[in-house]
C-alpha atoms as a PDB file:
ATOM      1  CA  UNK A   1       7.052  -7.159  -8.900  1.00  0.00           C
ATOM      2  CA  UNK A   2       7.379  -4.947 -11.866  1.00  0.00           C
ATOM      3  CA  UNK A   3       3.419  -4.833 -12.199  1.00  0.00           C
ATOM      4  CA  UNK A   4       2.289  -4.674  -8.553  1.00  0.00           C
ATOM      5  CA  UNK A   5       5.437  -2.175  -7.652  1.00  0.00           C
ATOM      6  CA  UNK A   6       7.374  -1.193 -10.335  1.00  0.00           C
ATOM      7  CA  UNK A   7      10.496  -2.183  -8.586  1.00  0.00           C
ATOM      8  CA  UNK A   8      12.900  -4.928 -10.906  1.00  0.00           C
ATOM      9  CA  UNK A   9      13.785  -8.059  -9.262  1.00  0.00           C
ATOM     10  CA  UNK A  10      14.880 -10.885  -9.776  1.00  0.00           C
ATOM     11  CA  UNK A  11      13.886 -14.698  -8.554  1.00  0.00           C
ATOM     12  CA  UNK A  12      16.218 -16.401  -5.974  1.00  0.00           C
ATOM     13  CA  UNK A  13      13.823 -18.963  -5.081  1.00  0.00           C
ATOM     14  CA  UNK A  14      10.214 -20.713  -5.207  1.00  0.00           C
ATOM     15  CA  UNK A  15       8.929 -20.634  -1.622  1.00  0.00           C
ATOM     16  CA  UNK A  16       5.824 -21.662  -1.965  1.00  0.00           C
ATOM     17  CA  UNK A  17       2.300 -22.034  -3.569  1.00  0.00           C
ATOM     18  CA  UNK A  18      -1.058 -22.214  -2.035  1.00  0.00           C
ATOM     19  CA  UNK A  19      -4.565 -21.478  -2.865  1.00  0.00           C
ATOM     20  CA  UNK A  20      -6.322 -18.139  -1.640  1.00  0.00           C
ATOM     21  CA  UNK A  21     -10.393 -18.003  -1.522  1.00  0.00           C
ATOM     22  CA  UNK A  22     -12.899 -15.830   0.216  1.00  0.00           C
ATOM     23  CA  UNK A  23     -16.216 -17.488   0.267  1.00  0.00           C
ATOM     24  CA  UNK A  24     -19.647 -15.128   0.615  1.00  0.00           C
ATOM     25  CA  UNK A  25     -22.117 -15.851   4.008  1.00  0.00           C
ATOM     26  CA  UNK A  26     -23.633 -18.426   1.994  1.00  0.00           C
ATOM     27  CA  UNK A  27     -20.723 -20.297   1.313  1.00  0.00           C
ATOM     28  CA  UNK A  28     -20.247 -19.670  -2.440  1.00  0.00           C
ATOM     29  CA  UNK A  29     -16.735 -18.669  -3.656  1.00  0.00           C
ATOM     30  CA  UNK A  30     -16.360 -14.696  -3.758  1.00  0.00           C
ATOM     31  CA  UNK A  31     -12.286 -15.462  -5.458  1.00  0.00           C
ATOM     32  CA  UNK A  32      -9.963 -17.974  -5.096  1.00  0.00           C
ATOM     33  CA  UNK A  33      -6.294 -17.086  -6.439  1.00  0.00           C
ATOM     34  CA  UNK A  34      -3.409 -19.195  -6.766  1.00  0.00           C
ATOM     35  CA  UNK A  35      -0.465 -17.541  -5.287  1.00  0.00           C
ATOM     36  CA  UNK A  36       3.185 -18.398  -6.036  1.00  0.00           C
ATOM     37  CA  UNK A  37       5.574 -17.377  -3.434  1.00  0.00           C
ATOM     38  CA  UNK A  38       9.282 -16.214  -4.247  1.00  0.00           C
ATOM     39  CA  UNK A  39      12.024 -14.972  -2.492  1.00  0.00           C
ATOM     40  CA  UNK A  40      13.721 -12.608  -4.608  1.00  0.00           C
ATOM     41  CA  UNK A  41      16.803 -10.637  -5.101  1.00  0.00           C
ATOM     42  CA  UNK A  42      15.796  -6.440  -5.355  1.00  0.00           C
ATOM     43  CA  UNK A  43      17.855  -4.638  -8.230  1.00  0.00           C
ATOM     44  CA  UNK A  44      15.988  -1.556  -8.593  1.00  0.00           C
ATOM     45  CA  UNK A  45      12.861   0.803  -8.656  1.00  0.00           C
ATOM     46  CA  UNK A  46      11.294   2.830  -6.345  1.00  0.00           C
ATOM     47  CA  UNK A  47       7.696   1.260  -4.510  1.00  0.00           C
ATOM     48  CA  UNK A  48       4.652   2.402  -6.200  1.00  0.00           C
ATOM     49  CA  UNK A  49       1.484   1.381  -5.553  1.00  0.00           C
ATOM     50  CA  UNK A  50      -0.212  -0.057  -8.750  1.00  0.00           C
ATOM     51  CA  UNK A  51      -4.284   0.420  -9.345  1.00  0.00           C
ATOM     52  CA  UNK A  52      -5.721  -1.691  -6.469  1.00  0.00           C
ATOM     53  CA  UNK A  53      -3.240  -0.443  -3.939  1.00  0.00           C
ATOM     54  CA  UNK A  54      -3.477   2.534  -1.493  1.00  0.00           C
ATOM     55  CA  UNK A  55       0.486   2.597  -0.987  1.00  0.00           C
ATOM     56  CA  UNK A  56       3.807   0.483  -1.660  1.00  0.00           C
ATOM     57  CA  UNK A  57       6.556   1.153   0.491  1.00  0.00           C
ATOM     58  CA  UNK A  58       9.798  -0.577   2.378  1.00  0.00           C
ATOM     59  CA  UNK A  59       9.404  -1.836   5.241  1.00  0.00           C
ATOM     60  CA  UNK A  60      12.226  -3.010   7.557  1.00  0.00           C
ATOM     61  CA  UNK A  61      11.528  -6.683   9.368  1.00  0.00           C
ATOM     62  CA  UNK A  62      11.598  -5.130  12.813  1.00  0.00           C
ATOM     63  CA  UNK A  63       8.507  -2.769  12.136  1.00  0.00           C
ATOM     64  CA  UNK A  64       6.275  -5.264  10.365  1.00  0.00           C
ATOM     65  CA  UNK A  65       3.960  -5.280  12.941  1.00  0.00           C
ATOM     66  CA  UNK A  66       2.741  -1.944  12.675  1.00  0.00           C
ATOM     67  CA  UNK A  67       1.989  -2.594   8.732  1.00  0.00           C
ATOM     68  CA  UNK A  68      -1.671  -3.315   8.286  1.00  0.00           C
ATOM     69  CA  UNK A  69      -1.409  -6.622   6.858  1.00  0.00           C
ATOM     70  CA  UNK A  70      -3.098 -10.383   7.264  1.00  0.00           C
ATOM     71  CA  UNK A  71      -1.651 -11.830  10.494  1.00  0.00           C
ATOM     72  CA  UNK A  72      -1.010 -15.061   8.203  1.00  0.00           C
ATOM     73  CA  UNK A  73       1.606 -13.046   5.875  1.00  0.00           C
ATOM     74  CA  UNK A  74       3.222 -11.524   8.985  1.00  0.00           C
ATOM     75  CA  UNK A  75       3.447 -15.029  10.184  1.00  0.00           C
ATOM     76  CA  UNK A  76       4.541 -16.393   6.467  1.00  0.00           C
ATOM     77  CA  UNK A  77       7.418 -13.439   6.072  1.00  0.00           C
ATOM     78  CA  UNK A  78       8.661 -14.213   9.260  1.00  0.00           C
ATOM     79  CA  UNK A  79       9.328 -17.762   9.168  1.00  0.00           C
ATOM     80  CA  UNK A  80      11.425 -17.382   5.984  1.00  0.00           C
ATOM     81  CA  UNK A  81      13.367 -14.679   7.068  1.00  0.00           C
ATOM     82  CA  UNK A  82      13.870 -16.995   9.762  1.00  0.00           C
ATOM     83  CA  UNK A  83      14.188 -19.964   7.926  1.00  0.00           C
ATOM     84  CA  UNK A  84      16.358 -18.580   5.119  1.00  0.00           C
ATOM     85  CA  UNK A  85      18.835 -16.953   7.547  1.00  0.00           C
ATOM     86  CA  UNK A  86      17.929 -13.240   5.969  1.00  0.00           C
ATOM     87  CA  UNK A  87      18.888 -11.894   9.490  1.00  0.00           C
END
């Protein structure tokens, strides 16, 4: 968080981990990340967007939608807010 944000946080819990690849027209692998999901406890900072981002910014739950972000992660945030009872 730190890195990507500069906000301080700390770890509650590992969520998940899955792989992450975008593949050219021909088929060959353009990247491929490994991605480590956590939920995690905010303790201070305020957003800023590191080197490869336009912005970083709050966001309450009930306006995700109108962030532009990959349906999957809308779909992935919302099932562990659900899941997790964060509201």
């Amino acid at each position: 968080m730190r890195e990507e944000t500069g906000c301080e946080c700390r770890p509650k819990k590992h969520l998940t981990t899955f792989d992450s690849i975008r593949r050219d027209p021909d088929g060959r692998v353009h990247w491929h990340y490994v991605l480590f999901e956590y939920l995690c406890e905010y303790l201070s900072g305020e957003p800023m967007a590191s080197d490869d981002a336009d912005e970083a910014r709050w966001v309450r739950l009930d306006d995700l939608g109108s962030v532009d972000i990959m349906e999957s992660t809308r779909v992935f945030v919302e099932k562990v807010v659900r899941e997790e009872g964060i509201i």
